[in-house]
PDB file of N, CA and C in Angstrom:
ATOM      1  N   UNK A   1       0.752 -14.638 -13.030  1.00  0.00           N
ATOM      2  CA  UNK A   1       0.968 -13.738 -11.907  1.00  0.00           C
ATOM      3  C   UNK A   1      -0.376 -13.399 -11.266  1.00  0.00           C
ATOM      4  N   UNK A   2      -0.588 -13.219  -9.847  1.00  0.00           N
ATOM      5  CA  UNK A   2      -1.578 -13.082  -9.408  1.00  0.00           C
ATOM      6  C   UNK A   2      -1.733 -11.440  -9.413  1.00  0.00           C
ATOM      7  N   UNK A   3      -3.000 -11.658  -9.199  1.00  0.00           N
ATOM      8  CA  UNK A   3      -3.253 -10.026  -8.715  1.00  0.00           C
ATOM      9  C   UNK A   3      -2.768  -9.178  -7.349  1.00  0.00           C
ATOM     10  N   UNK A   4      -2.639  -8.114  -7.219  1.00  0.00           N
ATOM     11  CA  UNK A   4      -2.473  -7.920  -5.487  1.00  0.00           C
ATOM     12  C   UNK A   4      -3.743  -6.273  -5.414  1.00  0.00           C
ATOM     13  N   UNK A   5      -4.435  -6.221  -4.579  1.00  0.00           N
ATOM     14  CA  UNK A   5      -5.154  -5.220  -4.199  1.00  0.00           C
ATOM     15  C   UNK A   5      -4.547  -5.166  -3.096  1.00  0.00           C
ATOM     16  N   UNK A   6      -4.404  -3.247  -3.130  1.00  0.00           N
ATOM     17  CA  UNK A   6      -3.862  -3.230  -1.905  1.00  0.00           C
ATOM     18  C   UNK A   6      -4.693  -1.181  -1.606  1.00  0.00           C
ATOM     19  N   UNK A   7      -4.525  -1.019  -0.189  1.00  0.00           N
ATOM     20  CA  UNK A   7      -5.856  -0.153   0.044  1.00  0.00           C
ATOM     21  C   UNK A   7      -4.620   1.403  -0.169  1.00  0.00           C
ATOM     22  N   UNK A   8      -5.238   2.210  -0.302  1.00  0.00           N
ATOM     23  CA  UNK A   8      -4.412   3.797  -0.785  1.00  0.00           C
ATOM     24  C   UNK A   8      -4.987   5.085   0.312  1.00  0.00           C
ATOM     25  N   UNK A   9      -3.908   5.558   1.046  1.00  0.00           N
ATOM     26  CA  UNK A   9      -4.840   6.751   1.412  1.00  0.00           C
ATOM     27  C   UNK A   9      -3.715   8.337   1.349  1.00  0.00           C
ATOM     28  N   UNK A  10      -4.176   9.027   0.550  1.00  0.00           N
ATOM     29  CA  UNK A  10      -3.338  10.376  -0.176  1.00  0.00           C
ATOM     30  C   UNK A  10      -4.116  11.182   0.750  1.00  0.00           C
ATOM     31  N   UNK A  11      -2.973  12.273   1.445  1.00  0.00           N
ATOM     32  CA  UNK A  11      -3.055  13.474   2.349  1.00  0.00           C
ATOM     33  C   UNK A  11      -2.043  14.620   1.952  1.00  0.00           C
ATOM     34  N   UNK A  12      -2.585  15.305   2.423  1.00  0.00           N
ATOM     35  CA  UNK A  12      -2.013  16.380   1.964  1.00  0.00           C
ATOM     36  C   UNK A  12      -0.907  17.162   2.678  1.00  0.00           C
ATOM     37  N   UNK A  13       0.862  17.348   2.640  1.00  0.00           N
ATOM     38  CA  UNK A  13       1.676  17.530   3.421  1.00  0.00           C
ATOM     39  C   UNK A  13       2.761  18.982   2.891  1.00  0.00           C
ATOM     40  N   UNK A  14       2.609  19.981   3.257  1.00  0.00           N
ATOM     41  CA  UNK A  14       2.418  21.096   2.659  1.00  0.00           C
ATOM     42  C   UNK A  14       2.305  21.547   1.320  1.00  0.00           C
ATOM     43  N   UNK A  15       2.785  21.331   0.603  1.00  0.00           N
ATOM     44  CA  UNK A  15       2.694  21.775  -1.438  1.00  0.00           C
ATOM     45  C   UNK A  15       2.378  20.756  -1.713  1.00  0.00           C
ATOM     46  N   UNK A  16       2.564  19.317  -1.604  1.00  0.00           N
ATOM     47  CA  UNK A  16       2.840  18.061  -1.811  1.00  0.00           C
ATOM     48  C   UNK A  16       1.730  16.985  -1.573  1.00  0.00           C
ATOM     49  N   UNK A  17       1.232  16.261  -2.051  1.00  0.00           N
ATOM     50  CA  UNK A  17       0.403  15.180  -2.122  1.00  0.00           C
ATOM     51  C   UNK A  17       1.102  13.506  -1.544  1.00  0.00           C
ATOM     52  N   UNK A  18       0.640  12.962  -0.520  1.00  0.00           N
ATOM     53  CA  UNK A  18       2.029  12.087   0.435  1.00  0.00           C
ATOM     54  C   UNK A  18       0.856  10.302  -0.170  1.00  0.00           C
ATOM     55  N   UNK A  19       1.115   9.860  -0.678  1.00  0.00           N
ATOM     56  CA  UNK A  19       0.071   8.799  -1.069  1.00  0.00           C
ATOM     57  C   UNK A  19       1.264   7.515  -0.034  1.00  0.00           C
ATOM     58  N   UNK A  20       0.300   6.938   0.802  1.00  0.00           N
ATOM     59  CA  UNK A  20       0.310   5.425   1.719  1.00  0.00           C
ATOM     60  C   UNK A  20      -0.422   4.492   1.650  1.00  0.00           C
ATOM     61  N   UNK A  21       0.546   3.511   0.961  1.00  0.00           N
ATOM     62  CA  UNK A  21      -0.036   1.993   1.366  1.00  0.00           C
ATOM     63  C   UNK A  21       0.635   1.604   2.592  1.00  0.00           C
ATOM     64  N   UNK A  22      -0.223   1.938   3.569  1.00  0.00           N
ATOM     65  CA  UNK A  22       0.315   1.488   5.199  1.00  0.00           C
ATOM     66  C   UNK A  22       0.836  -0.454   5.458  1.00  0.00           C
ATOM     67  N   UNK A  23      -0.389  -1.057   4.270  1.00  0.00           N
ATOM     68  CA  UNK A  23      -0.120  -2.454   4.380  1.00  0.00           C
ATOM     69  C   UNK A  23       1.442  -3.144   3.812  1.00  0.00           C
ATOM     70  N   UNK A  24       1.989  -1.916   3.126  1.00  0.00           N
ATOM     71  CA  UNK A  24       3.357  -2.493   2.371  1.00  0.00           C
ATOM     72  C   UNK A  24       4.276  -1.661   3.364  1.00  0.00           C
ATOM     73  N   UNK A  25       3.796  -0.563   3.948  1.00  0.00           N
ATOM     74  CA  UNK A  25       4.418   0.363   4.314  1.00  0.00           C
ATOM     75  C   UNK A  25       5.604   0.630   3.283  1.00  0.00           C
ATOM     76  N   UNK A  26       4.815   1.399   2.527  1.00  0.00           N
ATOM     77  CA  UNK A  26       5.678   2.411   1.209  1.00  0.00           C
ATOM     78  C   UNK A  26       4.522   3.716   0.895  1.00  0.00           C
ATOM     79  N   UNK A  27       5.543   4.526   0.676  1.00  0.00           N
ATOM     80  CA  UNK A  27       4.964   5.652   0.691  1.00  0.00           C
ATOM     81  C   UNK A  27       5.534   6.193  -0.887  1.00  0.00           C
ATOM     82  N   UNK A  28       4.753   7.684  -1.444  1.00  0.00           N
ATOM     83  CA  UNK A  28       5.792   8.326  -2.668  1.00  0.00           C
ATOM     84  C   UNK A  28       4.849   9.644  -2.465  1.00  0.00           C
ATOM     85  N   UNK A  29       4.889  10.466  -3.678  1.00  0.00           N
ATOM     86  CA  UNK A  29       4.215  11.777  -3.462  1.00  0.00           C
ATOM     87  C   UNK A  29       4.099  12.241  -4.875  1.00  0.00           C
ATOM     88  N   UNK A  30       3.034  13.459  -4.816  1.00  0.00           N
ATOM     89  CA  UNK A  30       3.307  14.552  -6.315  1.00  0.00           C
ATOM     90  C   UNK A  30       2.326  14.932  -5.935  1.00  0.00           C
ATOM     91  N   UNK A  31       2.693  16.350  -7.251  1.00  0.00           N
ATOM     92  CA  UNK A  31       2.638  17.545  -6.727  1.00  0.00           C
ATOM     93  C   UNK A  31       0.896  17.686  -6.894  1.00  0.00           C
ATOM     94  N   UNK A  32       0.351  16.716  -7.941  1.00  0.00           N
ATOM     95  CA  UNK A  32      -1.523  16.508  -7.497  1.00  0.00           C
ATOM     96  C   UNK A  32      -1.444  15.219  -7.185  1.00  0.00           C
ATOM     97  N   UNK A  33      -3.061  14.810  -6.724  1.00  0.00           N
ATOM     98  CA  UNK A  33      -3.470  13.650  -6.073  1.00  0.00           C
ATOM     99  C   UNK A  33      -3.144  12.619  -7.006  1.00  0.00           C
ATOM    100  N   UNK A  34      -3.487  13.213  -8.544  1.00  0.00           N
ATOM    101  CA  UNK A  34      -3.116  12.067  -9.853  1.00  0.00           C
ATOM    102  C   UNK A  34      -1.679  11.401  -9.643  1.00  0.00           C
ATOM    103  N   UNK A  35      -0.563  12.388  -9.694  1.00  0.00           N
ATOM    104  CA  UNK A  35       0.738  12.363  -9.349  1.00  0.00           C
ATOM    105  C   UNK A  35       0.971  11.334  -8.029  1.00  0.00           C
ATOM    106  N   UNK A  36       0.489  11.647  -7.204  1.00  0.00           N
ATOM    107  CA  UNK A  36       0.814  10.603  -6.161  1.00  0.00           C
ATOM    108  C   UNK A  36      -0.005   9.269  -6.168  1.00  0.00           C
ATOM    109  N   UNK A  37      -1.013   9.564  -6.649  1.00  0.00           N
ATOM    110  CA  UNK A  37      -1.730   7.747  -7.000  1.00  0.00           C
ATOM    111  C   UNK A  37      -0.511   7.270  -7.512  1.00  0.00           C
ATOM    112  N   UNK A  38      -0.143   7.187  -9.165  1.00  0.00           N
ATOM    113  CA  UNK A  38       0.484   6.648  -9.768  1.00  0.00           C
ATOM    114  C   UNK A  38       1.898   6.881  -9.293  1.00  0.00           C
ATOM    115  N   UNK A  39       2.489   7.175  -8.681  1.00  0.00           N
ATOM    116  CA  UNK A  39       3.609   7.368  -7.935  1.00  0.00           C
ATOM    117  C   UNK A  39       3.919   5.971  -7.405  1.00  0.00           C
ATOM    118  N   UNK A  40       2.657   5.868  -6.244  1.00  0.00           N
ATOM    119  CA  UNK A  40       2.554   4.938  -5.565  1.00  0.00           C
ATOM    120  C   UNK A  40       2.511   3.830  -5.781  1.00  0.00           C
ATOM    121  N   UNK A  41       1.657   3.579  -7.347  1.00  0.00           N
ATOM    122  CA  UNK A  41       1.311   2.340  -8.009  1.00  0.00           C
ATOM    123  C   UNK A  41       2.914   2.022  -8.225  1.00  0.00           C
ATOM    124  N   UNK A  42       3.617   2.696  -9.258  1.00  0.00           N
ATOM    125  CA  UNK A  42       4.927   2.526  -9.637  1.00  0.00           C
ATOM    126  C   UNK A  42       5.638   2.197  -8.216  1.00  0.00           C
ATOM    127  N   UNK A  43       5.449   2.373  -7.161  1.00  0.00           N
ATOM    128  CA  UNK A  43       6.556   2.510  -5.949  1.00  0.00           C
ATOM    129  C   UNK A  43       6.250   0.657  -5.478  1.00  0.00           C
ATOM    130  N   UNK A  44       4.813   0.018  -5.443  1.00  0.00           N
ATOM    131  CA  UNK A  44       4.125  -0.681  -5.101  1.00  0.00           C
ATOM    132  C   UNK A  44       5.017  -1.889  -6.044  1.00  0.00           C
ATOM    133  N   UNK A  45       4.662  -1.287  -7.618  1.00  0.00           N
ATOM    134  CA  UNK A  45       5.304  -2.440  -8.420  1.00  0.00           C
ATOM    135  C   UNK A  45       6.356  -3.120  -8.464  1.00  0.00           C
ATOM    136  N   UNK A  46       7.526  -1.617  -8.009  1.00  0.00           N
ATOM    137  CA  UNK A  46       8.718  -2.156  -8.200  1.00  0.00           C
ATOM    138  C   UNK A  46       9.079  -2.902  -6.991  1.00  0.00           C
ATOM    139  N   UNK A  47       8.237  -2.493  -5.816  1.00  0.00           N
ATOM    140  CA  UNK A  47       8.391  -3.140  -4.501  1.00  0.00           C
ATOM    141  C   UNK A  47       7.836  -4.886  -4.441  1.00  0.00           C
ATOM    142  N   UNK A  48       7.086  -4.997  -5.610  1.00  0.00           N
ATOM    143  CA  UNK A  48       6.502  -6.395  -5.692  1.00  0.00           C
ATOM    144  C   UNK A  48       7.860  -7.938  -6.965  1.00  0.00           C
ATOM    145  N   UNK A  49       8.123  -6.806  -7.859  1.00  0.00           N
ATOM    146  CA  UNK A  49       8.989  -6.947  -8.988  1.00  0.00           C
ATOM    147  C   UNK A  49      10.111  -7.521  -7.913  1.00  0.00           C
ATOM    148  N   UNK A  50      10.567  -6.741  -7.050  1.00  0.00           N
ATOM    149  CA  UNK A  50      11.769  -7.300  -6.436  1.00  0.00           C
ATOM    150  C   UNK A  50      11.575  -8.296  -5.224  1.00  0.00           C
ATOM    151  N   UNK A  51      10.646  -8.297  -4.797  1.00  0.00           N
ATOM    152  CA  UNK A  51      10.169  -9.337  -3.951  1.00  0.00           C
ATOM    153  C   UNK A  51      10.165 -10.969  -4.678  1.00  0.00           C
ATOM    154  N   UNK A  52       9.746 -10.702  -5.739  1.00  0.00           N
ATOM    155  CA  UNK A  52       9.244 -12.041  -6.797  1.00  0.00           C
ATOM    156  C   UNK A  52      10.376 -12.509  -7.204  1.00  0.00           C
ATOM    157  N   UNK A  53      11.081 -11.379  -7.553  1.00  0.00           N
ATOM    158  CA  UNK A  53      12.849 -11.867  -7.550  1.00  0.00           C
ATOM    159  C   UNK A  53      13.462 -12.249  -6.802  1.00  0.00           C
ATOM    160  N   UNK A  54      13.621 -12.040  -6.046  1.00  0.00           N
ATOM    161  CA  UNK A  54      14.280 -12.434  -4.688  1.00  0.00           C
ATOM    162  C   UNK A  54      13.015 -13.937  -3.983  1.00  0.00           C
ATOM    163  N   UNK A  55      12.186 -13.924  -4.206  1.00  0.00           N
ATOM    164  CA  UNK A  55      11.552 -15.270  -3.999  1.00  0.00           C
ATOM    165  C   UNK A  55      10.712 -15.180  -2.731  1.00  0.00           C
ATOM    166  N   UNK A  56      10.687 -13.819  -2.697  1.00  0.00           N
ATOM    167  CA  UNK A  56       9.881 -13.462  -1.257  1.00  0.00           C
ATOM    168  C   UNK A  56       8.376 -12.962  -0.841  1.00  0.00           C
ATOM    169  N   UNK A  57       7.912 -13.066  -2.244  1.00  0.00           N
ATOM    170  CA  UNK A  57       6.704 -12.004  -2.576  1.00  0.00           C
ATOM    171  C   UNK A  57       5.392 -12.998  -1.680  1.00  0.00           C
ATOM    172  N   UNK A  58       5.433 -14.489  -1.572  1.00  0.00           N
ATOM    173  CA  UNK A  58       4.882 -15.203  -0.897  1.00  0.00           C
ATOM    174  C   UNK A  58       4.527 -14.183   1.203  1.00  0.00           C
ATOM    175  N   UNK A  59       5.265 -14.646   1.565  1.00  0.00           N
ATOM    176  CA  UNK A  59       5.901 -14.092   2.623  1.00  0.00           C
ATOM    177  C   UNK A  59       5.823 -13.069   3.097  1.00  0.00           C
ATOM    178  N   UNK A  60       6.077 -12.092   2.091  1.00  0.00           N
ATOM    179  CA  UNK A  60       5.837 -10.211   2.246  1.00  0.00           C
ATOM    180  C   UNK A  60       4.462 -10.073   2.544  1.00  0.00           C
ATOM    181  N   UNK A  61       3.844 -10.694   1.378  1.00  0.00           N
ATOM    182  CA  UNK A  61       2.368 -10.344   2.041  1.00  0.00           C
ATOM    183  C   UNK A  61       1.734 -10.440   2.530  1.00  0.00           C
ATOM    184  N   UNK A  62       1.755 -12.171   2.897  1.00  0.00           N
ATOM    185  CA  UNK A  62       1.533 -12.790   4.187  1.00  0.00           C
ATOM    186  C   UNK A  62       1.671 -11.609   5.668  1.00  0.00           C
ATOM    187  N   UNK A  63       3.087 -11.449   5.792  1.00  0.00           N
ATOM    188  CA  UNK A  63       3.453 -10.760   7.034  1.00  0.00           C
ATOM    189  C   UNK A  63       2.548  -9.406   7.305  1.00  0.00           C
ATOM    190  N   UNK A  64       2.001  -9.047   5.376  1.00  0.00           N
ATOM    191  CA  UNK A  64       1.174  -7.696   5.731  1.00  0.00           C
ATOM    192  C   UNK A  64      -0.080  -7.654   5.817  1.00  0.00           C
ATOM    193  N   UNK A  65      -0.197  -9.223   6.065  1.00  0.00           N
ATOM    194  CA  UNK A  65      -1.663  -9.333   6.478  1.00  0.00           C
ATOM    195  C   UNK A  65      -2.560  -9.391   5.551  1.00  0.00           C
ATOM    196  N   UNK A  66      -2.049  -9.948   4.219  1.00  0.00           N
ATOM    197  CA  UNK A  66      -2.625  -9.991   2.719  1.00  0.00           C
ATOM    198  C   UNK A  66      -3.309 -11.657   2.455  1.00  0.00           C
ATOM    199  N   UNK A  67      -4.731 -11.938   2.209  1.00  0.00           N
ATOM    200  CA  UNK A  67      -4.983 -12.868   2.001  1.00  0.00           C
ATOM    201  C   UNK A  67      -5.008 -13.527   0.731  1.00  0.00           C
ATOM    202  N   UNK A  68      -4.924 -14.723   0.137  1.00  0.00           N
ATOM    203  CA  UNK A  68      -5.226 -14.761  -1.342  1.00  0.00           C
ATOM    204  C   UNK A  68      -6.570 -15.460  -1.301  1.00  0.00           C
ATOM    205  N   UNK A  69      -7.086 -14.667  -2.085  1.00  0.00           N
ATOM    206  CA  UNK A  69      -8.694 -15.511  -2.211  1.00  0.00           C
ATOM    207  C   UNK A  69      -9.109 -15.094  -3.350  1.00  0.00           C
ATOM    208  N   UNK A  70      -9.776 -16.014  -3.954  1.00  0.00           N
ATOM    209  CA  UNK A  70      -9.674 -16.044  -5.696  1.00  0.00           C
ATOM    210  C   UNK A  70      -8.583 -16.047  -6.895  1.00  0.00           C
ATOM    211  N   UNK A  71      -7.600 -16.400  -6.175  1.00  0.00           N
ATOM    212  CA  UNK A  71      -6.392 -15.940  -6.719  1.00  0.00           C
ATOM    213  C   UNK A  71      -5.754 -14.455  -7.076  1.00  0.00           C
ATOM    214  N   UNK A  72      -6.007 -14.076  -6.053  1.00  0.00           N
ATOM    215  CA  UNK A  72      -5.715 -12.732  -6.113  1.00  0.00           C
ATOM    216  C   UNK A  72      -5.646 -12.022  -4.501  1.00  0.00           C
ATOM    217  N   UNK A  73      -4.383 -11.352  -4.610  1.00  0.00           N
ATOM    218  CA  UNK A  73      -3.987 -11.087  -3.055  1.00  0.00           C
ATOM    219  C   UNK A  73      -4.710  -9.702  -2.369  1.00  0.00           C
ATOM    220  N   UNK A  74      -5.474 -10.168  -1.501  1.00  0.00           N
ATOM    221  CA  UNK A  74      -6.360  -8.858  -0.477  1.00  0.00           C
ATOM    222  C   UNK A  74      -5.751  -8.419   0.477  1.00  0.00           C
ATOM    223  N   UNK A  75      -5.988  -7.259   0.916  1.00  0.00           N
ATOM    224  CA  UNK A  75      -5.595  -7.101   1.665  1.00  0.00           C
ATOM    225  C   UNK A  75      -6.459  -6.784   3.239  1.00  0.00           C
ATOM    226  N   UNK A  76      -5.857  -7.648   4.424  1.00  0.00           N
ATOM    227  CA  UNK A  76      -7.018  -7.579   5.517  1.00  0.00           C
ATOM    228  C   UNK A  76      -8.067  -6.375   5.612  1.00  0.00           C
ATOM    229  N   UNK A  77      -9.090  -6.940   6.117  1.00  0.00           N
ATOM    230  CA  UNK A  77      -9.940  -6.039   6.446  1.00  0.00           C
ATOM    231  C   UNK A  77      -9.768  -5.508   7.559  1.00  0.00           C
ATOM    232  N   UNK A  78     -10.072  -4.236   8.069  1.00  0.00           N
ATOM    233  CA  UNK A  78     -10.015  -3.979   9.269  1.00  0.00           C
ATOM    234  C   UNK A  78     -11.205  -4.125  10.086  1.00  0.00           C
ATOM    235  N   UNK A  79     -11.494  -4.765  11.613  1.00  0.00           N
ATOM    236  CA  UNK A  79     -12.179  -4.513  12.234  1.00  0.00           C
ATOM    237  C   UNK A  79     -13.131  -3.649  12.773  1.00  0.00           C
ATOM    238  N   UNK A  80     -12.101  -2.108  12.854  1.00  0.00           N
ATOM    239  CA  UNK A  80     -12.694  -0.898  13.730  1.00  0.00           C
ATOM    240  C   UNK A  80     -11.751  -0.186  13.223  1.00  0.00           C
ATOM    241  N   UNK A  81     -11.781   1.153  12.344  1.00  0.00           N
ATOM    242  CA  UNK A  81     -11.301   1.990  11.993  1.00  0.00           C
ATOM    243  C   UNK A  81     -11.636   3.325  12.203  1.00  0.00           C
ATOM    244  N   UNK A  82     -11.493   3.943  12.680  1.00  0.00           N
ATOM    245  CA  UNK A  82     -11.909   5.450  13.061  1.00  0.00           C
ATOM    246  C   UNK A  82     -10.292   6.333  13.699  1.00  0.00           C
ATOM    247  N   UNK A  83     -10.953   7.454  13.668  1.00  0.00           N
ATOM    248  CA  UNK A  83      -9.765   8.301  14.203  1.00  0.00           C
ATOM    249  C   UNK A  83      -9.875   8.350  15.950  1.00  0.00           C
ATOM    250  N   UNK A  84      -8.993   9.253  16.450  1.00  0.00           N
ATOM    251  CA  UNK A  84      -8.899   9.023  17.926  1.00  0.00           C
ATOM    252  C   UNK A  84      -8.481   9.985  18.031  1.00  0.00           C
ATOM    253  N   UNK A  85      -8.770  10.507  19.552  1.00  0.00           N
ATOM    254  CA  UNK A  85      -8.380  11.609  19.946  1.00  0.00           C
ATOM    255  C   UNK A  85      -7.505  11.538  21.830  1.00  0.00           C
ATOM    256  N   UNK A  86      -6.175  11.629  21.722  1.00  0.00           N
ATOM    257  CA  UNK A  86      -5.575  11.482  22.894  1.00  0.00           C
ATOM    258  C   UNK A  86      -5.010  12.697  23.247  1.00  0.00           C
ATOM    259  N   UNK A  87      -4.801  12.917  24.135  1.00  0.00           N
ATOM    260  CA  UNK A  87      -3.848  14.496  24.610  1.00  0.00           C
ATOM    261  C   UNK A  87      -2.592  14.333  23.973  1.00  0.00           C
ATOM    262  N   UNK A  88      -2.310  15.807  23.965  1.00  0.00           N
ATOM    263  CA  UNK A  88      -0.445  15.661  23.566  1.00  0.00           C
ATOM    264  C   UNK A  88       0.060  16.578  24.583  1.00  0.00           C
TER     265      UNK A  88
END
């Protein structure tokens, strides 16, 4: 089985800790930052577990923009990342 790295970013959404892998687009939560890391890991796995089953795990990651290099799946780099500021 290969590896998959994939990037994490945990915010904070009122009592609750909201952890996103934007590249799988899956999300989970708890009630500390610990809690929602491993939330996520578990949310990630089972999201990979059933992909591999179903015969799709090729494909999925591909589409999320996941490279394999070294045998092990990356996930794109981004170009230009920063925040933005537009009217509302």
């Amino acid at each position: 089985m290969s590896k998959i790295i994939f990037r994490m970013e945990i915010f904070k959404e009122g009592g609750e800790y909201v952890s996103l892998c934007s590249d799988l687009n899956i999300s989970s939560y708890g009630s500390t930052i610990k809690e929602a890391k491993n939330s996520l890991i578990e949310a990630v796995e089972a999201f990979i577990e059933t992909c591999e089953e179903i015969g799709s795990l090729n494909e999925v990651l591909e589409e999320g923009g996941f490279h394999k290099i070294r045998g092990r799946w990356e996930p794109r780099e981004p170009v230009v990342e920063q925040k933005v500021i537009v009217p509302a």
